[in-house]
C-alpha atoms as a PDB file:
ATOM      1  CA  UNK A   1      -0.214  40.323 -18.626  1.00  0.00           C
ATOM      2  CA  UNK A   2       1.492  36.940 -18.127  1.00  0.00           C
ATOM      3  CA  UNK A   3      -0.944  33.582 -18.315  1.00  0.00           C
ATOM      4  CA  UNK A   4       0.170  31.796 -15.050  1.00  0.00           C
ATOM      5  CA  UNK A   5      -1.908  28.911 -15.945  1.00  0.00           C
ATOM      6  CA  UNK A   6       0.124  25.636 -15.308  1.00  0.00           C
ATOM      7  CA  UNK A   7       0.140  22.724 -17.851  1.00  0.00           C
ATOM      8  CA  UNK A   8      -1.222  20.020 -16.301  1.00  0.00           C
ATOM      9  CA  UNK A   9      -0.644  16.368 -17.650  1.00  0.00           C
ATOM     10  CA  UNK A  10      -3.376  13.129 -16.386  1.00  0.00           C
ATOM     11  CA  UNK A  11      -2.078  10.383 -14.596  1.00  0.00           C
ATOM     12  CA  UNK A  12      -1.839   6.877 -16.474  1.00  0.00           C
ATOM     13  CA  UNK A  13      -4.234   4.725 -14.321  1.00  0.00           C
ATOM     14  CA  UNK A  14      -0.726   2.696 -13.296  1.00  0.00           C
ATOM     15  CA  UNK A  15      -0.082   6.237 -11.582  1.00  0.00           C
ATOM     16  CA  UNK A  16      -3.343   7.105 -10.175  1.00  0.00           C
ATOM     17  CA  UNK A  17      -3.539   3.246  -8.395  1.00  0.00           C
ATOM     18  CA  UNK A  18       0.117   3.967  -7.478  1.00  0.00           C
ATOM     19  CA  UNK A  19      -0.411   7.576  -5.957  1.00  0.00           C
ATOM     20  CA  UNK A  20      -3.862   6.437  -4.058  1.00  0.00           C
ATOM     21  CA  UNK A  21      -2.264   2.713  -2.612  1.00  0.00           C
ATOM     22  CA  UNK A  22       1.093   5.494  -1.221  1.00  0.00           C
ATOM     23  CA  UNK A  23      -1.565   7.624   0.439  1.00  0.00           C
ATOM     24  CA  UNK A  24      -3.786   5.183   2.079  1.00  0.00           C
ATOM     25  CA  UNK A  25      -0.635   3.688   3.778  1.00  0.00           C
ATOM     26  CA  UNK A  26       0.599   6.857   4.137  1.00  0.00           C
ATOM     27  CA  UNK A  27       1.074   9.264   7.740  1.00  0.00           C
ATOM     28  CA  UNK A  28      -1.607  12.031   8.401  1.00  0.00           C
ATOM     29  CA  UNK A  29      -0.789  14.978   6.120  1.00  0.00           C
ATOM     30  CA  UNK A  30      -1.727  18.257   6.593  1.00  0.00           C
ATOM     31  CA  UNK A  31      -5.109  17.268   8.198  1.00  0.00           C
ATOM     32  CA  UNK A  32      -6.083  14.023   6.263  1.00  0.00           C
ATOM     33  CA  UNK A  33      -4.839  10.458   7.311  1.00  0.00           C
ATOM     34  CA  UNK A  34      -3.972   8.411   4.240  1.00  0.00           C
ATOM     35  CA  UNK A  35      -7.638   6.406   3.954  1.00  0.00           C
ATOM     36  CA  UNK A  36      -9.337   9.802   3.287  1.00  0.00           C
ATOM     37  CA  UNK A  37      -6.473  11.328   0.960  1.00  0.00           C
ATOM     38  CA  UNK A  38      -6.656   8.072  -0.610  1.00  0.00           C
ATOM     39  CA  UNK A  39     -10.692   8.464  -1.114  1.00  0.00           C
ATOM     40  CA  UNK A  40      -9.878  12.329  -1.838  1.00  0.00           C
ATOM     41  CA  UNK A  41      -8.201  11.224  -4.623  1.00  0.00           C
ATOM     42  CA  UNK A  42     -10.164   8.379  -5.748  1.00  0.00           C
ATOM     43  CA  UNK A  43     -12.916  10.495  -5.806  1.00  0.00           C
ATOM     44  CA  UNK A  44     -11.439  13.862  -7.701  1.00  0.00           C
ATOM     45  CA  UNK A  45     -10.138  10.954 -10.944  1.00  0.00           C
ATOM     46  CA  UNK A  46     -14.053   9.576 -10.975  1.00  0.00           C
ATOM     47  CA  UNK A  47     -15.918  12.769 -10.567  1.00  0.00           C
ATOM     48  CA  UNK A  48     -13.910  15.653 -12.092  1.00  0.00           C
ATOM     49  CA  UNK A  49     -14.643  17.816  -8.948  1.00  0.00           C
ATOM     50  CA  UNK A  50     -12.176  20.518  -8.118  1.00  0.00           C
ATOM     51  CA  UNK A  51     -10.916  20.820  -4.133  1.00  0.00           C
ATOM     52  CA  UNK A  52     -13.757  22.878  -2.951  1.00  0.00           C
ATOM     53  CA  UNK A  53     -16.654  20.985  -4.682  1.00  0.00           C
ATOM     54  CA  UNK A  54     -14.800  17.484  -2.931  1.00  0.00           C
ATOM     55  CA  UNK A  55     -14.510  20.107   0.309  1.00  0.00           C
ATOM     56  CA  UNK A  56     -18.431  20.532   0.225  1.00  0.00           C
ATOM     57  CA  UNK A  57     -19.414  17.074   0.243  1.00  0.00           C
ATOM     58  CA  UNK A  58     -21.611  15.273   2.885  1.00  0.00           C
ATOM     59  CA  UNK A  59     -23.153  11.522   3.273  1.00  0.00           C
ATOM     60  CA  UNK A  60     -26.143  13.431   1.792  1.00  0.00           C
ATOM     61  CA  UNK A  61     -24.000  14.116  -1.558  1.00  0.00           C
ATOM     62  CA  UNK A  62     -23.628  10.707  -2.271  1.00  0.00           C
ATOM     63  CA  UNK A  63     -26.099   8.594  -4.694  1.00  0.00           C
ATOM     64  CA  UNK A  64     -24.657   5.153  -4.671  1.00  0.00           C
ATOM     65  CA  UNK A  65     -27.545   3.133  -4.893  1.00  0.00           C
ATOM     66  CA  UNK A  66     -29.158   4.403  -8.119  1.00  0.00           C
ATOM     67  CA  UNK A  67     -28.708   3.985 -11.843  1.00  0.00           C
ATOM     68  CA  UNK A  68     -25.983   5.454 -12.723  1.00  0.00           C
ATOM     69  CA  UNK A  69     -24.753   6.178  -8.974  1.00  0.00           C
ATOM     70  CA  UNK A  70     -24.021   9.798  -8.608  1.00  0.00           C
ATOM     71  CA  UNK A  71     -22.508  12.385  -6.643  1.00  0.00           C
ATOM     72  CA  UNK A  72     -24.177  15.733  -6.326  1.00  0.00           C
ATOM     73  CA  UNK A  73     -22.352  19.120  -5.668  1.00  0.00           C
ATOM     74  CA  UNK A  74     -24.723  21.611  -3.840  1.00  0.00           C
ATOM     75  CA  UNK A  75     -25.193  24.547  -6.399  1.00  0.00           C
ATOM     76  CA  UNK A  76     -23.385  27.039  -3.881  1.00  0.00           C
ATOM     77  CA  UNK A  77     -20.111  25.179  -4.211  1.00  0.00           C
ATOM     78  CA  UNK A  78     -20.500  24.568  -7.816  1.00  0.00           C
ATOM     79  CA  UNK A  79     -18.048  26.871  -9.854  1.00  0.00           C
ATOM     80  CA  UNK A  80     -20.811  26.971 -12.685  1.00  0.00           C
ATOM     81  CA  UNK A  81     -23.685  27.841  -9.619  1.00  0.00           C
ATOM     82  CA  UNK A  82     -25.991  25.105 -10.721  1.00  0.00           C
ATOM     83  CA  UNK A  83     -26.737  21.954  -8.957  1.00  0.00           C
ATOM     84  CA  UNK A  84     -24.469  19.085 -10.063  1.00  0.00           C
ATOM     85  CA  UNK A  85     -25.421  15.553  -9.940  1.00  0.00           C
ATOM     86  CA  UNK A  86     -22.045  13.866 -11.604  1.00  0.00           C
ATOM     87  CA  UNK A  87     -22.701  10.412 -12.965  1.00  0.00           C
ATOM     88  CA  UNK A  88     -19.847   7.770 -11.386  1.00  0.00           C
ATOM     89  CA  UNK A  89     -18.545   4.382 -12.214  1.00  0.00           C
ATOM     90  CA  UNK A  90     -20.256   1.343 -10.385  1.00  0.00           C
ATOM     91  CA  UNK A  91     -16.710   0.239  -9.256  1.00  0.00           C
ATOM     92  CA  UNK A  92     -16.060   3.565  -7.421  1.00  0.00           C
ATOM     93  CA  UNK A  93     -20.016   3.711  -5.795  1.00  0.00           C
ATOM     94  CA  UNK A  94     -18.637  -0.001  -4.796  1.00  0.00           C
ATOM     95  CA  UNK A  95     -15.355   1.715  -2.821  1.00  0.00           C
ATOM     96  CA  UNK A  96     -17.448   4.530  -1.891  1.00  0.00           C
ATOM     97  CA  UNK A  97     -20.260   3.014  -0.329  1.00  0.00           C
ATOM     98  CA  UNK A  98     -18.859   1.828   3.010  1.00  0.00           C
ATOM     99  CA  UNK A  99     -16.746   4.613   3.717  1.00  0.00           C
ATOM    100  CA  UNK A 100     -19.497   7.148   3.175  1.00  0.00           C
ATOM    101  CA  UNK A 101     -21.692   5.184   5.497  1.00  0.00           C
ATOM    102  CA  UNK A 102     -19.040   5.415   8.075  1.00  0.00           C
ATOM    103  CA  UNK A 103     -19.677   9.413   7.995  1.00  0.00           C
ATOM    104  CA  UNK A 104     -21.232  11.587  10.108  1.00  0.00           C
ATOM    105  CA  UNK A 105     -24.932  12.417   8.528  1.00  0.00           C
ATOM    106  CA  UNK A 106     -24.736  15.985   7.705  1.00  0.00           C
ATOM    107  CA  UNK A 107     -20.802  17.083   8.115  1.00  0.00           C
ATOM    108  CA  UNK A 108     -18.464  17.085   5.436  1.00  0.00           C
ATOM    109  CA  UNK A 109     -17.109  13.731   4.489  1.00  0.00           C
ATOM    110  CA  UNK A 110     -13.923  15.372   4.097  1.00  0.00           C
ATOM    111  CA  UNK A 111     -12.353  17.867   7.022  1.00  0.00           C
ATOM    112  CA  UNK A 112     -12.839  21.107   5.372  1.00  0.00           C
ATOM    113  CA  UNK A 113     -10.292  23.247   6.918  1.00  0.00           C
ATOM    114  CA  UNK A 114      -8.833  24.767   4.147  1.00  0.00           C
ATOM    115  CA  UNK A 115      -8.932  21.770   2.164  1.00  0.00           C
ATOM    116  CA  UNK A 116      -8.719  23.552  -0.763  1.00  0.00           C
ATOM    117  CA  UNK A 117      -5.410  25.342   0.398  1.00  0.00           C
ATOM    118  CA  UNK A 118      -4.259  22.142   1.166  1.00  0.00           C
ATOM    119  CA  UNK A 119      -4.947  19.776  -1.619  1.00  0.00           C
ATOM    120  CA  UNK A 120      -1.400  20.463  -3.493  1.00  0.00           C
ATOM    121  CA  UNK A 121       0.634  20.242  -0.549  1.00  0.00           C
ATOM    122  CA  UNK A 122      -0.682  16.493   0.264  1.00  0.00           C
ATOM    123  CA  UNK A 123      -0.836  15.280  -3.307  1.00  0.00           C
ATOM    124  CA  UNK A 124       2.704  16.766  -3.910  1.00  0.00           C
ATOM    125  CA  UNK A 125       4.075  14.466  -0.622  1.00  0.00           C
ATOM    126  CA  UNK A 126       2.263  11.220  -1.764  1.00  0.00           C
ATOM    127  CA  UNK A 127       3.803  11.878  -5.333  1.00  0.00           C
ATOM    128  CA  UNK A 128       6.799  12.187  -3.608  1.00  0.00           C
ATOM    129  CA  UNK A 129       6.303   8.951  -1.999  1.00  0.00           C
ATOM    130  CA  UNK A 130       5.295   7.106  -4.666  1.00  0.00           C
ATOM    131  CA  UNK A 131       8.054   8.158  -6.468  1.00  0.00           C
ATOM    132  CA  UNK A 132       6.082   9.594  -9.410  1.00  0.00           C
ATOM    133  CA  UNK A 133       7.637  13.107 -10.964  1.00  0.00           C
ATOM    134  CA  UNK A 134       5.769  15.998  -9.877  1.00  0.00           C
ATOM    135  CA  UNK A 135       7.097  17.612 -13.353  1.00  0.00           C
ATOM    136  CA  UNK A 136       7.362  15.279 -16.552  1.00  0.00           C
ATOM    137  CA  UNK A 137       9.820  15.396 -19.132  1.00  0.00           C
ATOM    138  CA  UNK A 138       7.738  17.844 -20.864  1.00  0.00           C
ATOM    139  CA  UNK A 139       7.666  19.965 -18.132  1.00  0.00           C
ATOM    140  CA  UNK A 140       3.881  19.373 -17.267  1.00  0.00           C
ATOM    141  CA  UNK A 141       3.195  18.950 -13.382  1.00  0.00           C
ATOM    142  CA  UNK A 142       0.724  16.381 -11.393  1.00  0.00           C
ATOM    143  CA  UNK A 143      -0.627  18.613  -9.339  1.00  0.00           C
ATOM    144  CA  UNK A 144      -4.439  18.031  -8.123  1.00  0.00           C
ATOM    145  CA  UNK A 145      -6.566  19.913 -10.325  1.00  0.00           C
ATOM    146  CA  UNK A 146      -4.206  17.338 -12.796  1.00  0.00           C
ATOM    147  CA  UNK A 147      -6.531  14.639 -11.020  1.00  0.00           C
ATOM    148  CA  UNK A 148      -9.684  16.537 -13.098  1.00  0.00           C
ATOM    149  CA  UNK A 149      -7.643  16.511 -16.160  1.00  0.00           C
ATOM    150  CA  UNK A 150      -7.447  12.681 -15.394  1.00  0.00           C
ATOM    151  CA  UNK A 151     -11.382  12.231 -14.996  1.00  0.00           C
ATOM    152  CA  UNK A 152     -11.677  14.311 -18.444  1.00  0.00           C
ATOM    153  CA  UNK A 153      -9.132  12.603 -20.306  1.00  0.00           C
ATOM    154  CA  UNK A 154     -10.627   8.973 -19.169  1.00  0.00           C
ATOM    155  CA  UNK A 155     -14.052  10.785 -20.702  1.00  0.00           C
ATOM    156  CA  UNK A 156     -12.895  11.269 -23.707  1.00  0.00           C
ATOM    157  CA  UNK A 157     -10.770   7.946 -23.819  1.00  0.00           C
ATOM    158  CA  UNK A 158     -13.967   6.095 -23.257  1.00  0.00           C
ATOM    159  CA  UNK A 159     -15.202   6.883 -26.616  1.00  0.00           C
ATOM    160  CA  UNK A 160     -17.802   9.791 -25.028  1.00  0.00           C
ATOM    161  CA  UNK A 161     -19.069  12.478 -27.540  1.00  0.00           C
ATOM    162  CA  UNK A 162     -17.398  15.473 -27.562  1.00  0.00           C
ATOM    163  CA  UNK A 163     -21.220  17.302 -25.928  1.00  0.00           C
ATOM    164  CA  UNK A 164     -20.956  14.029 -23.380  1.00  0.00           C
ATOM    165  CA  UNK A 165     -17.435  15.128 -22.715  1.00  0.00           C
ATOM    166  CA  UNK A 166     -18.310  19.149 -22.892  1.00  0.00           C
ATOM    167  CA  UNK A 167     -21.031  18.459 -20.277  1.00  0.00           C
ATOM    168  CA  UNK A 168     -19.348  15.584 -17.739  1.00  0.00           C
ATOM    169  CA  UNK A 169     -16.273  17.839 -17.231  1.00  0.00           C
ATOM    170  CA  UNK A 170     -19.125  21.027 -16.503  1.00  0.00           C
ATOM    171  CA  UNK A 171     -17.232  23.300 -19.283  1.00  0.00           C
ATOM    172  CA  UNK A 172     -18.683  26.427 -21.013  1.00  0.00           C
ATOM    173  CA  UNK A 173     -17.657  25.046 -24.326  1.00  0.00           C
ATOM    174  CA  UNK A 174     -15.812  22.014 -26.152  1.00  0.00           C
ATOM    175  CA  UNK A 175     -12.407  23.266 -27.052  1.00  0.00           C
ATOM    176  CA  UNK A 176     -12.146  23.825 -23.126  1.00  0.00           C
ATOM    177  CA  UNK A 177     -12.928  20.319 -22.810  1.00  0.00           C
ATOM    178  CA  UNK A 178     -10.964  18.790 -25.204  1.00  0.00           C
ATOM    179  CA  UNK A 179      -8.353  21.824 -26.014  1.00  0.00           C
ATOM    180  CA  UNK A 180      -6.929  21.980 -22.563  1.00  0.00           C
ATOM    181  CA  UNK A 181      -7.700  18.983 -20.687  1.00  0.00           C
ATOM    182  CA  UNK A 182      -8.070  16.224 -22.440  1.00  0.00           C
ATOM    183  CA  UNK A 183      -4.438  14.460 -22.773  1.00  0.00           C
ATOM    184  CA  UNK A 184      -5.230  11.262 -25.242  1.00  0.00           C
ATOM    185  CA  UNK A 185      -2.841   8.434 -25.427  1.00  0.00           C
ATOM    186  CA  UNK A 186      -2.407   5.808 -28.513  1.00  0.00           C
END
């Protein structure tokens, strides 16, 4: 049996303000207009969450106004099945803030029709656009589930224990965390 798991690679945060400032001016792609992909991605770098968690989102999810603002993933979207309230920067509750507001109360903040299908289709057209490689030189590809090895990589940059790390990113154990997706930089 063949592992068809892809190497991913994290985005340098050059790349990541690069990919979301292409999307935001960017056409409507495959469902989104380029101020949600541009919060789509914003969001999957600060949180970790993978498509369908970001898919299952409403106004409700969103904690901005406490200490630490948090997001919470509804335990039936969670791929762990447990109730996930993710810690987030200030700075992104900041960006957050008025867009959720501007939300309908109790729909997704995101249009969920097959957004998970869809997710590597947009992010592969505003790479494209931006004009950053979809494949590096190493032959590791930015695809969006790369956008969670960002969030974990940016953990573990920060100077987070290894447990801190284990448990932001939601992983079973620590060589998951910092084994396969953390990508450190000198």
């Amino acid at each position: 049996n063949r592992d068809r798991r892809r190497e991913r690679r994290d985005l340098s945060p050059e790349e990541l303000e690069l990919l979301v400032a292409t999307a935001r001016s960017g056409p409507r792609v495959h469902g989104l207009d380029g101020a949600e992909r541009a919060m789509l991605y914003r969001l999957a770098a600060g949180t970790g969450f993978r498509a369908a968690e970001l898919g299952s989102l409403t106004p409700g999810s969103f904690r901005l106004d406490t200490e630490p603002p948090v997001v919470e993933v509804e335990a039936a979207y969670s791929k762990r099945r447990k109730r996930d309230a993710q810690p987030i920067s200030a700075d992104l509750a900041c960006v957050l803030r008025p867009w959720v507001s501007t939300r309908p109360r109790g729909e997704p903040v995101f249009p969920t029709n097959g957004l998970s299908n869809k997710t590597a289709k947009m992010m592969r057209a505003d790479l494209e656009a931006a004009g950053i490689p979809y494949v590096d030189g190493q032959g590791r590809v930015a695809d969006f589930h790369a956008l969670r090895h960002t969030y974990i990589s940016r953990v573990v940059g920060s100077g987070a224990s290894v447990r801190v790390a284990q448990e932001l990113a939601r992983h079973s154990t620590p060589m998951l965390t910092i084994g396969r997706y953390s990508h450190t930089r000198l």
